[in-house]
PDB file of N, CA and C in Angstrom:
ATOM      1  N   UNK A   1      16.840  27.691  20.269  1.00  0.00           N
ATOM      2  CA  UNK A   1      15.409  27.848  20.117  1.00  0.00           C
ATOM      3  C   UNK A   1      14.970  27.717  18.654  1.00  0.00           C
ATOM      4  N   UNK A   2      16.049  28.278  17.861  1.00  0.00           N
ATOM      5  CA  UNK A   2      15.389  28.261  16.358  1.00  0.00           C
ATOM      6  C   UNK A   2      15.211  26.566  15.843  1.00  0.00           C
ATOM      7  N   UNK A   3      16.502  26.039  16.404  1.00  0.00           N
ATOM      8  CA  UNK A   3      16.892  24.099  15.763  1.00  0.00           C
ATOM      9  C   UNK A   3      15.193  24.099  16.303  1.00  0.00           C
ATOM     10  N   UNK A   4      14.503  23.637  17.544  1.00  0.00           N
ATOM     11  CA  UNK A   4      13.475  23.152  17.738  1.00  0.00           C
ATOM     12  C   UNK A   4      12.470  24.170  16.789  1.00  0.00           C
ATOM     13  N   UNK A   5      12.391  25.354  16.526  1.00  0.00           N
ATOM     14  CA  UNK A   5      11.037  25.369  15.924  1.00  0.00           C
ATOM     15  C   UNK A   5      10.921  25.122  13.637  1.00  0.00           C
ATOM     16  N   UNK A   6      12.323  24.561  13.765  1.00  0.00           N
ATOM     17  CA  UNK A   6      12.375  24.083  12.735  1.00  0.00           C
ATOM     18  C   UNK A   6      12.168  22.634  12.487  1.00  0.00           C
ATOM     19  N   UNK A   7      12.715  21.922  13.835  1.00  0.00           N
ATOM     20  CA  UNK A   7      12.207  20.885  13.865  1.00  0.00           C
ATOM     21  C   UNK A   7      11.016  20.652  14.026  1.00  0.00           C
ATOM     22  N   UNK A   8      10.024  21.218  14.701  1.00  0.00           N
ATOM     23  CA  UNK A   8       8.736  21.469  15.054  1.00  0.00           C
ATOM     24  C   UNK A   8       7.983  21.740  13.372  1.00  0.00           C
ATOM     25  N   UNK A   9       8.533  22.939  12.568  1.00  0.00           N
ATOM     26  CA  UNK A   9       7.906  23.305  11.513  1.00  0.00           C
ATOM     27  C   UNK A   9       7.953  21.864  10.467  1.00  0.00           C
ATOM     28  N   UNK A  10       8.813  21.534  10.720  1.00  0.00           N
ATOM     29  CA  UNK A  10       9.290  19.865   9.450  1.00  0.00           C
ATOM     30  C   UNK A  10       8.397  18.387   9.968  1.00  0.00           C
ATOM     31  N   UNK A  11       7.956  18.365  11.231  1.00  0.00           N
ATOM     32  CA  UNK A  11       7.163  17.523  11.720  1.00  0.00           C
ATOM     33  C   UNK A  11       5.721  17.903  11.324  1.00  0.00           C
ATOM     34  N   UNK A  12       5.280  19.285  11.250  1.00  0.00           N
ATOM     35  CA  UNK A  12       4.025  19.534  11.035  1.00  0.00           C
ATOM     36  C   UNK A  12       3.622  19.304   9.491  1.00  0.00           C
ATOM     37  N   UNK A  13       5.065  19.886   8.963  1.00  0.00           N
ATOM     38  CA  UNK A  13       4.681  19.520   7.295  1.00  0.00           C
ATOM     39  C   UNK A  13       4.740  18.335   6.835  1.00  0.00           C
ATOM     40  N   UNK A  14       5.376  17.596   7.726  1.00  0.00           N
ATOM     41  CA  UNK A  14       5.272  16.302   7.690  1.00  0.00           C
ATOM     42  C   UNK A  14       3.890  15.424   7.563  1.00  0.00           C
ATOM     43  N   UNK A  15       3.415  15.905   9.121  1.00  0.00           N
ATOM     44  CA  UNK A  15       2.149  15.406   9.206  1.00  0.00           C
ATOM     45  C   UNK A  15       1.038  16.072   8.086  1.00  0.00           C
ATOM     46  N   UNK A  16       1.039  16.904   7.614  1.00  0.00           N
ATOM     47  CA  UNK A  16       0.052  17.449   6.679  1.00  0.00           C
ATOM     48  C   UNK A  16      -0.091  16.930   5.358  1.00  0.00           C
ATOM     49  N   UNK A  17       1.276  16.721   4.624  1.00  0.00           N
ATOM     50  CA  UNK A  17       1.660  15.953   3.783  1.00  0.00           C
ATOM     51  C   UNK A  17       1.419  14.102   3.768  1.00  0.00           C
ATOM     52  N   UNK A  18       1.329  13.644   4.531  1.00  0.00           N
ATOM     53  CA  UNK A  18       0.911  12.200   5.243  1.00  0.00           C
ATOM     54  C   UNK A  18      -0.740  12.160   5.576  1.00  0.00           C
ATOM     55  N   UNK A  19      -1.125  13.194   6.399  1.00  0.00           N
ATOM     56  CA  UNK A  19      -2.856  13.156   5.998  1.00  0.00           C
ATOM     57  C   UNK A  19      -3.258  13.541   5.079  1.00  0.00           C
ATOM     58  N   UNK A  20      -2.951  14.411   4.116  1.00  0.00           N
ATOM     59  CA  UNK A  20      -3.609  14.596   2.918  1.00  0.00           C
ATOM     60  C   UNK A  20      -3.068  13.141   2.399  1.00  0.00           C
ATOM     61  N   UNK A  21      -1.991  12.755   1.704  1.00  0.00           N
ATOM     62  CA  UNK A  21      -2.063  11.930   1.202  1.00  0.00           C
ATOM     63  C   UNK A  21      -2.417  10.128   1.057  1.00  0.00           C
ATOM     64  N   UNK A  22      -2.035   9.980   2.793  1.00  0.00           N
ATOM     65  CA  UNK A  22      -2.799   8.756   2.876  1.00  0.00           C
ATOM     66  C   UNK A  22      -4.170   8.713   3.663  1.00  0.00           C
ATOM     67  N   UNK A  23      -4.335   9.438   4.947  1.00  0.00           N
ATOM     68  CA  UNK A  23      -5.644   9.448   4.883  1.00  0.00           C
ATOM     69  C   UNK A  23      -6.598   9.972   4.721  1.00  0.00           C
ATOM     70  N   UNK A  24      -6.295  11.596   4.018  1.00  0.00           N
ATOM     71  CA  UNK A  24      -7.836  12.021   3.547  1.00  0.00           C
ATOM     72  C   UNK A  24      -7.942  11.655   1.579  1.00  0.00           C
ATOM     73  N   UNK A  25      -6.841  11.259   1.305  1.00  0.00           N
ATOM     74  CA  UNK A  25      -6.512  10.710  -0.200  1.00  0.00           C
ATOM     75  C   UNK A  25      -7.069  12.107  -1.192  1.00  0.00           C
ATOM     76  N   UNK A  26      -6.047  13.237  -0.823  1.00  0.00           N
ATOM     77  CA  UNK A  26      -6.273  14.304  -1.254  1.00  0.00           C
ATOM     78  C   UNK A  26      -5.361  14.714  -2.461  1.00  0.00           C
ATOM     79  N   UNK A  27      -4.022  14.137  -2.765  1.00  0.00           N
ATOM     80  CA  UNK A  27      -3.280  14.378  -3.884  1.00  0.00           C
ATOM     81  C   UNK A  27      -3.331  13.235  -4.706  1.00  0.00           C
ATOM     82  N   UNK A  28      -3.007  13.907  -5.835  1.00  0.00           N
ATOM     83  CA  UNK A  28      -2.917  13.151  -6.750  1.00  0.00           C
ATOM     84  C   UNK A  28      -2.674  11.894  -7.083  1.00  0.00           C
ATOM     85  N   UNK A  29      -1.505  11.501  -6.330  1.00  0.00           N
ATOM     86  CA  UNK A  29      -0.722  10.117  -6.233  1.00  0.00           C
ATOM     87  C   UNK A  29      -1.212   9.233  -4.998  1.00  0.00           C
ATOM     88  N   UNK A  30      -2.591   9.679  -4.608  1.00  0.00           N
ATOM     89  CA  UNK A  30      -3.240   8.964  -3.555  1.00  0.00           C
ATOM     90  C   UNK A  30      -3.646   8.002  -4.402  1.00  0.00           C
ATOM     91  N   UNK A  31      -3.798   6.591  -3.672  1.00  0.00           N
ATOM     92  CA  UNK A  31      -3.893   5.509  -4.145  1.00  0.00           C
ATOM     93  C   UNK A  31      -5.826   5.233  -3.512  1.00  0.00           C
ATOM     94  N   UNK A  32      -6.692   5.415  -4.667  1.00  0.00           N
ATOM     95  CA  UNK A  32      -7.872   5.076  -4.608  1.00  0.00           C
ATOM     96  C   UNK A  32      -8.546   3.715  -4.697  1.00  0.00           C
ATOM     97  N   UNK A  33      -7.955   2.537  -5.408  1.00  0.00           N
ATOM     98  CA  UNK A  33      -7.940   1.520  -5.684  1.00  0.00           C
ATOM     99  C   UNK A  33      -7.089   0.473  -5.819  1.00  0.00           C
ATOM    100  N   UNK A  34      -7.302  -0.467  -5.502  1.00  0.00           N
ATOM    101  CA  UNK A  34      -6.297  -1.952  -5.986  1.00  0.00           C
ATOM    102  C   UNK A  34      -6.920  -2.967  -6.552  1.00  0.00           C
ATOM    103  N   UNK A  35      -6.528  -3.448  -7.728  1.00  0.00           N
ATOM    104  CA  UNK A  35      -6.489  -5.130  -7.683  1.00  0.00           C
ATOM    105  C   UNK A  35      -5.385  -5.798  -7.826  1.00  0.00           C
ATOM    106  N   UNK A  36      -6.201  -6.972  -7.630  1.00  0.00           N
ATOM    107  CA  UNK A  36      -4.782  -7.924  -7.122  1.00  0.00           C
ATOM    108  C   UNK A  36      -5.062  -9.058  -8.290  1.00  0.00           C
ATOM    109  N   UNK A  37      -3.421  -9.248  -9.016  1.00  0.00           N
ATOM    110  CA  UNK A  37      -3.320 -10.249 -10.218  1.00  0.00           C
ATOM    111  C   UNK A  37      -2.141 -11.731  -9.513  1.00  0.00           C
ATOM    112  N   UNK A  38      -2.015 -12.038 -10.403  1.00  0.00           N
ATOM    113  CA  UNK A  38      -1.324 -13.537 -10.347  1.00  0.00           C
ATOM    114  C   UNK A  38      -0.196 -13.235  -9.479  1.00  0.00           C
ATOM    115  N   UNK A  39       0.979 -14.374  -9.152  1.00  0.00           N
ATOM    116  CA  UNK A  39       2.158 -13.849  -9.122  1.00  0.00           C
ATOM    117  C   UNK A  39       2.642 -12.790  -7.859  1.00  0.00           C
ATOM    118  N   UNK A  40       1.624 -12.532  -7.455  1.00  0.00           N
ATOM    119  CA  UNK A  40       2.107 -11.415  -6.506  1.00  0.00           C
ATOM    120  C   UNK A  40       1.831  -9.698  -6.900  1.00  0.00           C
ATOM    121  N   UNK A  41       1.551 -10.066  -8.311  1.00  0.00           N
ATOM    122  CA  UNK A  41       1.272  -8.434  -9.394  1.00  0.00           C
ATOM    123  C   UNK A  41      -0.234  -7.376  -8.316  1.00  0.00           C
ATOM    124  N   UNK A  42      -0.083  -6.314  -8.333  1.00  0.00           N
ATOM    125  CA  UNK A  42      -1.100  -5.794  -8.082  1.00  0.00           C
ATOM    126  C   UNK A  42      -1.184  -4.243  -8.755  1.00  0.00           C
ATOM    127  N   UNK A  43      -2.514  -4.049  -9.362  1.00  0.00           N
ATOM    128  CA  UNK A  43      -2.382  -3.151  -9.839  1.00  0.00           C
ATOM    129  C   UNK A  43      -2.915  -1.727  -9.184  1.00  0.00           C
ATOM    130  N   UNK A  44      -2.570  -0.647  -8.915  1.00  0.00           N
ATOM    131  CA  UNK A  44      -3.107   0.068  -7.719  1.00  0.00           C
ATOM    132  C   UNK A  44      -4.243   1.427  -8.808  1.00  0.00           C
ATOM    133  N   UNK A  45      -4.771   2.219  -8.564  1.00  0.00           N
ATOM    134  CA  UNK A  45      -5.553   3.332  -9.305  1.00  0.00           C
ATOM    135  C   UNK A  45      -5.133   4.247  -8.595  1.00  0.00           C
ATOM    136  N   UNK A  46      -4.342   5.662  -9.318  1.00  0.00           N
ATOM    137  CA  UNK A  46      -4.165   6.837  -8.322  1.00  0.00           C
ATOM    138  C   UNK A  46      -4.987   7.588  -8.482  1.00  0.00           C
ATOM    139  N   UNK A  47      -5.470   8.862  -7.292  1.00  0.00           N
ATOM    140  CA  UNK A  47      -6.567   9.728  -8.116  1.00  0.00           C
ATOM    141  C   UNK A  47      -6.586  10.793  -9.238  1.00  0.00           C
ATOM    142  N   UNK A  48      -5.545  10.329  -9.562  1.00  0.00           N
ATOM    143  CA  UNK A  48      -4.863  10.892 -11.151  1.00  0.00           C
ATOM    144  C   UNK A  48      -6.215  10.227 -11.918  1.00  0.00           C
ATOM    145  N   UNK A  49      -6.349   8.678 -11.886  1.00  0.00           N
ATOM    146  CA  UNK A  49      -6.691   7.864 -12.576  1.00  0.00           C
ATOM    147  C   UNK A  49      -5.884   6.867 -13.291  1.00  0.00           C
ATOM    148  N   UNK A  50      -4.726   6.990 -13.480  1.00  0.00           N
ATOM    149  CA  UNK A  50      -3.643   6.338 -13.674  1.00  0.00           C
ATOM    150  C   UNK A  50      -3.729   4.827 -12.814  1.00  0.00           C
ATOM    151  N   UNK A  51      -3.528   3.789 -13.785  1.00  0.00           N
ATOM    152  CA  UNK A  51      -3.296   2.489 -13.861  1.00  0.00           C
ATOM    153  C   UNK A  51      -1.936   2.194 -13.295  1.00  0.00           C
ATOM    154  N   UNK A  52      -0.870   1.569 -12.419  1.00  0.00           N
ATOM    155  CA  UNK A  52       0.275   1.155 -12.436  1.00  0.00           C
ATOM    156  C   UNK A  52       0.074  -0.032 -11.995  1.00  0.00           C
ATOM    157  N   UNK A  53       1.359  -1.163 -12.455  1.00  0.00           N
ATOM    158  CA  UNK A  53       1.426  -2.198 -11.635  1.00  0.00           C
ATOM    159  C   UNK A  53       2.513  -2.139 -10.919  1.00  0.00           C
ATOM    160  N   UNK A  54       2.489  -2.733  -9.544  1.00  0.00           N
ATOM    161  CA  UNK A  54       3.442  -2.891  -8.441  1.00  0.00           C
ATOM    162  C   UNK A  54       3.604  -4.285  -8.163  1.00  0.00           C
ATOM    163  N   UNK A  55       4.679  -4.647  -7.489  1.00  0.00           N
ATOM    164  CA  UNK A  55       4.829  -6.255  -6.735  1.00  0.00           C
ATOM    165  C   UNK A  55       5.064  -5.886  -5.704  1.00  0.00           C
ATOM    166  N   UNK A  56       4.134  -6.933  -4.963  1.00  0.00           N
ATOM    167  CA  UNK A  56       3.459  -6.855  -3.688  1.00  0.00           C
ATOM    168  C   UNK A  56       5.057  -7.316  -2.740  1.00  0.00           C
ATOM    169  N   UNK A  57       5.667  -6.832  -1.509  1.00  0.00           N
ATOM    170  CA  UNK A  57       6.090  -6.726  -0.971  1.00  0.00           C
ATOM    171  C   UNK A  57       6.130  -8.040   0.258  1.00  0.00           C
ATOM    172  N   UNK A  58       7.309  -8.608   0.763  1.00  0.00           N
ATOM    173  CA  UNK A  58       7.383  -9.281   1.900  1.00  0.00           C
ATOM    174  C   UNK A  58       6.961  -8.411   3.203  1.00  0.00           C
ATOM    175  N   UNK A  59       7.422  -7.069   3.084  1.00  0.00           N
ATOM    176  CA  UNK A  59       7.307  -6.422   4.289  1.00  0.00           C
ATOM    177  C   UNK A  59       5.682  -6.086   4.491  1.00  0.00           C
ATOM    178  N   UNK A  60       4.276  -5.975   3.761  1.00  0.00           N
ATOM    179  CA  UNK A  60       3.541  -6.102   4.219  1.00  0.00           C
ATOM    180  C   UNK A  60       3.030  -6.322   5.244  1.00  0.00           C
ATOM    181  N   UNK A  61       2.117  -5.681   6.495  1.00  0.00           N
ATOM    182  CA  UNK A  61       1.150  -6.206   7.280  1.00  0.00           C
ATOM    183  C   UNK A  61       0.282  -6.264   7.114  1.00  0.00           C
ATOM    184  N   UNK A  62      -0.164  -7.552   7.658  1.00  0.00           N
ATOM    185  CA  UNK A  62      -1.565  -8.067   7.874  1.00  0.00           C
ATOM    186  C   UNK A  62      -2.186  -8.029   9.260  1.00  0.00           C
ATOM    187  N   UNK A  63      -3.174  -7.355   9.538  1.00  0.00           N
ATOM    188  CA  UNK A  63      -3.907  -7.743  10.747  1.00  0.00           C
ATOM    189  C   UNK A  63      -5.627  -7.811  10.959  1.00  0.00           C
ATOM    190  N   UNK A  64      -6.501  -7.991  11.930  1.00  0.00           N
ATOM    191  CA  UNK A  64      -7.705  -7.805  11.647  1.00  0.00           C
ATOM    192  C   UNK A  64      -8.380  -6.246  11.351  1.00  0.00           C
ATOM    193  N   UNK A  65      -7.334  -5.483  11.844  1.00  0.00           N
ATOM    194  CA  UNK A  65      -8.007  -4.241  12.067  1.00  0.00           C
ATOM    195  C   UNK A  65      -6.546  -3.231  11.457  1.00  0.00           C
ATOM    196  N   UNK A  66      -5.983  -3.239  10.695  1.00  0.00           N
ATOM    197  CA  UNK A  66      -5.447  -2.867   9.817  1.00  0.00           C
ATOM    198  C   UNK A  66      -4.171  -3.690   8.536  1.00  0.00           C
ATOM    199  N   UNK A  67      -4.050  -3.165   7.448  1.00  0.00           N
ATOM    200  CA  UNK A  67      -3.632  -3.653   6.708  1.00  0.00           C
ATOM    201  C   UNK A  67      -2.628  -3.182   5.493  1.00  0.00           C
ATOM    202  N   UNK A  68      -1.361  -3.286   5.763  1.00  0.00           N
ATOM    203  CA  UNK A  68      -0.305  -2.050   5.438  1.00  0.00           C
ATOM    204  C   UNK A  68       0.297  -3.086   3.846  1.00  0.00           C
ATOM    205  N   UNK A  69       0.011  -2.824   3.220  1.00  0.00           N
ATOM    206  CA  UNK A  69       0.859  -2.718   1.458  1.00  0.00           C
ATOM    207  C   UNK A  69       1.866  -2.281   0.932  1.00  0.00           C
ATOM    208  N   UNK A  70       3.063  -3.083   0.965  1.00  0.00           N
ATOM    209  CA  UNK A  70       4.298  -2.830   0.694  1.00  0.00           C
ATOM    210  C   UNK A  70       4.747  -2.750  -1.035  1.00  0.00           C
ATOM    211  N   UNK A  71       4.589  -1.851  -1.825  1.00  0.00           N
ATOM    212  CA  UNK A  71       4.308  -1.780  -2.887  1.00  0.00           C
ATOM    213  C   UNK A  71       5.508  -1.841  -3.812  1.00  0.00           C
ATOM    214  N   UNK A  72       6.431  -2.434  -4.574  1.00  0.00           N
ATOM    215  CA  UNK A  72       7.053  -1.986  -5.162  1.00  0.00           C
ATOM    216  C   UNK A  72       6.857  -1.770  -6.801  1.00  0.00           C
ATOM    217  N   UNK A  73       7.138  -0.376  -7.322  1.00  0.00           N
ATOM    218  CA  UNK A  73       6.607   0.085  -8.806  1.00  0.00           C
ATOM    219  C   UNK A  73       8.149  -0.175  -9.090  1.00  0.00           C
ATOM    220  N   UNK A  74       8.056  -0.535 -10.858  1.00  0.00           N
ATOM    221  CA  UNK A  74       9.072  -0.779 -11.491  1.00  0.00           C
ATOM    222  C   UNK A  74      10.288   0.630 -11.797  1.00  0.00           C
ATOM    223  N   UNK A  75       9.765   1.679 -12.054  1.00  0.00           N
ATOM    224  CA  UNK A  75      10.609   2.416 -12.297  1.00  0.00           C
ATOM    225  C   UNK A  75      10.465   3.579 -11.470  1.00  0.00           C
ATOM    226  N   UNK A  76      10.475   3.359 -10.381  1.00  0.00           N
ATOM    227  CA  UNK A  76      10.783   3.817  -8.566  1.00  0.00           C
ATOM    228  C   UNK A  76      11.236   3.606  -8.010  1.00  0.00           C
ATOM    229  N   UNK A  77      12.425   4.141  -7.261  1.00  0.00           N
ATOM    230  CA  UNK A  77      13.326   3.882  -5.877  1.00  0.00           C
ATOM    231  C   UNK A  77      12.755   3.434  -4.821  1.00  0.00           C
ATOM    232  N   UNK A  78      11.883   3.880  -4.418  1.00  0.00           N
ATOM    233  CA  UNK A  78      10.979   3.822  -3.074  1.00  0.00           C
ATOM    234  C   UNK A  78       9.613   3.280  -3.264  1.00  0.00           C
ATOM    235  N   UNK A  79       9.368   2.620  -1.981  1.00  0.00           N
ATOM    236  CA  UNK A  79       8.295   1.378  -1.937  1.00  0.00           C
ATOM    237  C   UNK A  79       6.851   2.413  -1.976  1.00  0.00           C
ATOM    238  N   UNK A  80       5.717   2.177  -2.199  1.00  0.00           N
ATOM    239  CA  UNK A  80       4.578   2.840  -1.982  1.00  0.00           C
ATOM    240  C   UNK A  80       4.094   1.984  -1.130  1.00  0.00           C
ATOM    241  N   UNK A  81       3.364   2.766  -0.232  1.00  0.00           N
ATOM    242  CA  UNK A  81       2.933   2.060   1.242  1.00  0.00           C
ATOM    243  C   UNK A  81       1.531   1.996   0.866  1.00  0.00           C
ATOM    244  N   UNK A  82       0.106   1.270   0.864  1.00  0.00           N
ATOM    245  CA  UNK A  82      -1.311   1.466   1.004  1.00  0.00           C
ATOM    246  C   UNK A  82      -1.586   0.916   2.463  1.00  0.00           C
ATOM    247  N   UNK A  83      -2.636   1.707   3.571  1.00  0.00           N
ATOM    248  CA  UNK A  83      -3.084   1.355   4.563  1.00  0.00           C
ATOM    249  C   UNK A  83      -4.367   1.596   4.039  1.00  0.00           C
ATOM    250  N   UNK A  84      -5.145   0.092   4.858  1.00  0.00           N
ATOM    251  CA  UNK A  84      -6.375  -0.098   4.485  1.00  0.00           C
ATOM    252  C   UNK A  84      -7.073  -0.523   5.980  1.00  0.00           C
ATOM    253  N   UNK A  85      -8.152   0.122   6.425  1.00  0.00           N
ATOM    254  CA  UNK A  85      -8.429  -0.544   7.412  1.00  0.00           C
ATOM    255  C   UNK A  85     -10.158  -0.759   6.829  1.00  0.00           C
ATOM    256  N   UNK A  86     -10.450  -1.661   8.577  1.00  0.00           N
ATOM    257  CA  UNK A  86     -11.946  -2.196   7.927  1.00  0.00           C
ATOM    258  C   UNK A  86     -13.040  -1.334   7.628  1.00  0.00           C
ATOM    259  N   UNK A  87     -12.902   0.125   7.962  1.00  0.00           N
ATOM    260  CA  UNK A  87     -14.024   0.785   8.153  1.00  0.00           C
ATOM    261  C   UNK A  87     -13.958   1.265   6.183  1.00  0.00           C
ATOM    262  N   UNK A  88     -12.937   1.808   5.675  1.00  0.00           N
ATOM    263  CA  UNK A  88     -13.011   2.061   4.224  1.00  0.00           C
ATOM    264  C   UNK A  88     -13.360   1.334   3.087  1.00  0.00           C
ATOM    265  N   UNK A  89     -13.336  -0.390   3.403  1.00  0.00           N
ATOM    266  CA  UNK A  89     -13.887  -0.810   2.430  1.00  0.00           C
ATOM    267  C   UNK A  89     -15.019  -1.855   2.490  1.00  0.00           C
ATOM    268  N   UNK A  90     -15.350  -2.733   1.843  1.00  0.00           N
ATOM    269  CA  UNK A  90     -16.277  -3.250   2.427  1.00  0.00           C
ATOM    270  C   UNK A  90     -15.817  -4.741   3.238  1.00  0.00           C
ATOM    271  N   UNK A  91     -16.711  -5.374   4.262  1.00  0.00           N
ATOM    272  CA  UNK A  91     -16.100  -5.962   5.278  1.00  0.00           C
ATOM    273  C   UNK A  91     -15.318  -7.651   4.267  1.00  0.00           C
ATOM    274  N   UNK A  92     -16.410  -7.951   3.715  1.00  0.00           N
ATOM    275  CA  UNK A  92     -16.018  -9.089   2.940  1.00  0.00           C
ATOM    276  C   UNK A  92     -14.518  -9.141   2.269  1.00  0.00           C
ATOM    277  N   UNK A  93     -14.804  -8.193   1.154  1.00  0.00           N
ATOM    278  CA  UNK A  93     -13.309  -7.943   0.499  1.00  0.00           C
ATOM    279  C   UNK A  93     -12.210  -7.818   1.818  1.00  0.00           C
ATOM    280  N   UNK A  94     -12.230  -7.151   2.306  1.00  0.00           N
ATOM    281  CA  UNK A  94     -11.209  -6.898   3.482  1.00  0.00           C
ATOM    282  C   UNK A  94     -10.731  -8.539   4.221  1.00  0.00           C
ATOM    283  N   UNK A  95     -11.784  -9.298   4.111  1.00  0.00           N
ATOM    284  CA  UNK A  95     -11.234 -10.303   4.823  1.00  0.00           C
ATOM    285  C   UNK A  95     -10.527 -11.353   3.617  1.00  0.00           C
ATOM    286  N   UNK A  96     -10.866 -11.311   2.424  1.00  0.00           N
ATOM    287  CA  UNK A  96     -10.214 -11.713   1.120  1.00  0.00           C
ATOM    288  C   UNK A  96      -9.154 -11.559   1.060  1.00  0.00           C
ATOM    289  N   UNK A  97      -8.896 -10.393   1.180  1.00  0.00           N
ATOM    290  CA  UNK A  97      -7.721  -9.515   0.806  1.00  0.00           C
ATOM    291  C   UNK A  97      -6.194 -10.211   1.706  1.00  0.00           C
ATOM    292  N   UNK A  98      -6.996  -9.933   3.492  1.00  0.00           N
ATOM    293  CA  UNK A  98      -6.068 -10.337   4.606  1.00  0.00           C
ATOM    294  C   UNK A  98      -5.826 -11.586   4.304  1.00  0.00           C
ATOM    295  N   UNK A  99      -7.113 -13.284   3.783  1.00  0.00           N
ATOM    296  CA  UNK A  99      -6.785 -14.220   3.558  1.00  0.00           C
ATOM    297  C   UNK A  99      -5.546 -14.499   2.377  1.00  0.00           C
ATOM    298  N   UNK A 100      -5.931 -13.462   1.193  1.00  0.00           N
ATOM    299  CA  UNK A 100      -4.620 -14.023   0.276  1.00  0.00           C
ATOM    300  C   UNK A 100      -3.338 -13.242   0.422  1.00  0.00           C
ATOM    301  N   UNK A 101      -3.647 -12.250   1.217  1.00  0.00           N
ATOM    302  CA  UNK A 101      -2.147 -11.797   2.002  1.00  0.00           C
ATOM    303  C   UNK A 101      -1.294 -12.913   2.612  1.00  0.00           C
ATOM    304  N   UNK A 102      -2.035 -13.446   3.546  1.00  0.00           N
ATOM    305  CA  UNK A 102      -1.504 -14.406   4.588  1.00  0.00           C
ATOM    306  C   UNK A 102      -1.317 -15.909   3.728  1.00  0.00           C
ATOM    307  N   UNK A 103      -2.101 -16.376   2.812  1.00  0.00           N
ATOM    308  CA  UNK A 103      -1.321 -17.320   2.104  1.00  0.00           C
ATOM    309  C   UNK A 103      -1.074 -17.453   0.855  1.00  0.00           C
ATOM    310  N   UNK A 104      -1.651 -16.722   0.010  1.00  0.00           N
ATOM    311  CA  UNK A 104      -0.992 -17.015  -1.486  1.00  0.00           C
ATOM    312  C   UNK A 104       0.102 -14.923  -1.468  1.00  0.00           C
ATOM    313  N   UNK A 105      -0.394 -14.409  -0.940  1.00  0.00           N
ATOM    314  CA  UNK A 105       0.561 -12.938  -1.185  1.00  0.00           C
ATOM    315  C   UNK A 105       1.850 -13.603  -0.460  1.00  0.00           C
ATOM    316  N   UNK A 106       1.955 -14.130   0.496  1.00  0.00           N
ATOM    317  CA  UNK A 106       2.900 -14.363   1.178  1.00  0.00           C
ATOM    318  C   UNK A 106       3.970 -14.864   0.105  1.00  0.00           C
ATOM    319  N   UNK A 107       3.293 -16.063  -0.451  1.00  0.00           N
ATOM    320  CA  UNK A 107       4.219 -16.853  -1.453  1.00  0.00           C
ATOM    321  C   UNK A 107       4.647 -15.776  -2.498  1.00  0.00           C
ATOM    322  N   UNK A 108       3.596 -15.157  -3.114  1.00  0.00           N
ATOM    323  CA  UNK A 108       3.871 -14.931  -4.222  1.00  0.00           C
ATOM    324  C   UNK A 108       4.776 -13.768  -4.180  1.00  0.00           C
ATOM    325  N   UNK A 109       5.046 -13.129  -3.197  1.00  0.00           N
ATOM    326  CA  UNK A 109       6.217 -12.091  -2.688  1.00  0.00           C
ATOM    327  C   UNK A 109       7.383 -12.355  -2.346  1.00  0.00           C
ATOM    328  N   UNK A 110       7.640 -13.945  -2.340  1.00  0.00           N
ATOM    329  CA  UNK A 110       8.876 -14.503  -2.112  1.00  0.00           C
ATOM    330  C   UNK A 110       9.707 -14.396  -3.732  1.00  0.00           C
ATOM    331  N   UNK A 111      10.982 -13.981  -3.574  1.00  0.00           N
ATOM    332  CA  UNK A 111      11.440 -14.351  -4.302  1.00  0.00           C
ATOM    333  C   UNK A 111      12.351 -15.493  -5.590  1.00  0.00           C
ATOM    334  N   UNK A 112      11.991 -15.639  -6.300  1.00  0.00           N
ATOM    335  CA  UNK A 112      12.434 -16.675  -7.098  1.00  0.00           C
ATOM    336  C   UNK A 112      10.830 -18.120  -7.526  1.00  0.00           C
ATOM    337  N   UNK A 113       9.553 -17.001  -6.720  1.00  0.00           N
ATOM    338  CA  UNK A 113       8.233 -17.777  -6.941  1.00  0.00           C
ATOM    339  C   UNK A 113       8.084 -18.135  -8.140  1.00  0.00           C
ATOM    340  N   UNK A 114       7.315 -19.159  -8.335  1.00  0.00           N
ATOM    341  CA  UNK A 114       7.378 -19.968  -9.613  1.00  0.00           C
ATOM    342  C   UNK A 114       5.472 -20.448  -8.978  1.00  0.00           C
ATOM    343  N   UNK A 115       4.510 -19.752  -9.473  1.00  0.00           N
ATOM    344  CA  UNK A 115       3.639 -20.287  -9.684  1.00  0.00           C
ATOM    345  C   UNK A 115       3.449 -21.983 -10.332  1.00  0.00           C
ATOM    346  N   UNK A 116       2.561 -23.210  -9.669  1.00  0.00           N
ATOM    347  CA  UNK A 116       2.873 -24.447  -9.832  1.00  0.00           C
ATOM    348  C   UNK A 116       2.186 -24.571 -11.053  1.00  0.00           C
ATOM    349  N   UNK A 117       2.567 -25.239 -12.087  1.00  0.00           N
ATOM    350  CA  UNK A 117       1.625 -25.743 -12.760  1.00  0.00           C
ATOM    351  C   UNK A 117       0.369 -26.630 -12.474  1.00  0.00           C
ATOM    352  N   UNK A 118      -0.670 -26.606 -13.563  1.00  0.00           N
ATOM    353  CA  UNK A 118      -1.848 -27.279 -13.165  1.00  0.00           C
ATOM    354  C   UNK A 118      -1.407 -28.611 -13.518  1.00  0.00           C
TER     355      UNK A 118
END
């Protein structure tokens, strides 16, 4: 009886820790902002205020109605995830975003990319 209500207690802190941080964007290291640079570079805003840049990830999803960010920061083990769906930002950008996901993020997340010259 105790294994399950520990397992039970580690799922809840689980989940509490996961809605505060990705969807009510309540700690610190919640990710409030992105832009997106050359190359695949993107730079994210935490609500620290803090600037980092990450490279954008193969494992990314793209879809119409959500949109998952596979983040990797340089001096971090572990990937930072951003979910974005359509209702949080505005509709335009959102469809920008999914378009250069699907063909220039795609590339530029491959490895060994070599942006073409003009």
């Amino acid at each position: 009886m105790w294994i399950k209500a520990v397992i039970v207690l580690a799922i809840v802190t689980s989940l509490v820790f996961f809605l505060n941080h990705v969807a009510l964007l309540t700690t610190p290291e919640a990710v409030i902002a992105i832009e997106i640079k050359e190359r695949g570079k993107i730079s994210l805003q935490t609500r620290r205020g803090e600037w980092r840049e990450c490279t954008l990830s193969g494992d990314s999803f793209v879809s119409s109605w959500l949109t998952i960010l596979v983040l990797a920061e340089e001096n971090r083990r572990r990937a930072k995830y951003v979910m974005i769906t359509p209702d949080n930002v505005d509709h335009e950008d959102f469809r920008r975003l999914r378009v250069w996901l699907r063909w220039a993020g795609r590339r530029a997340a491959e490895p060994g990319y070599r942006k073409p010259s003009p």
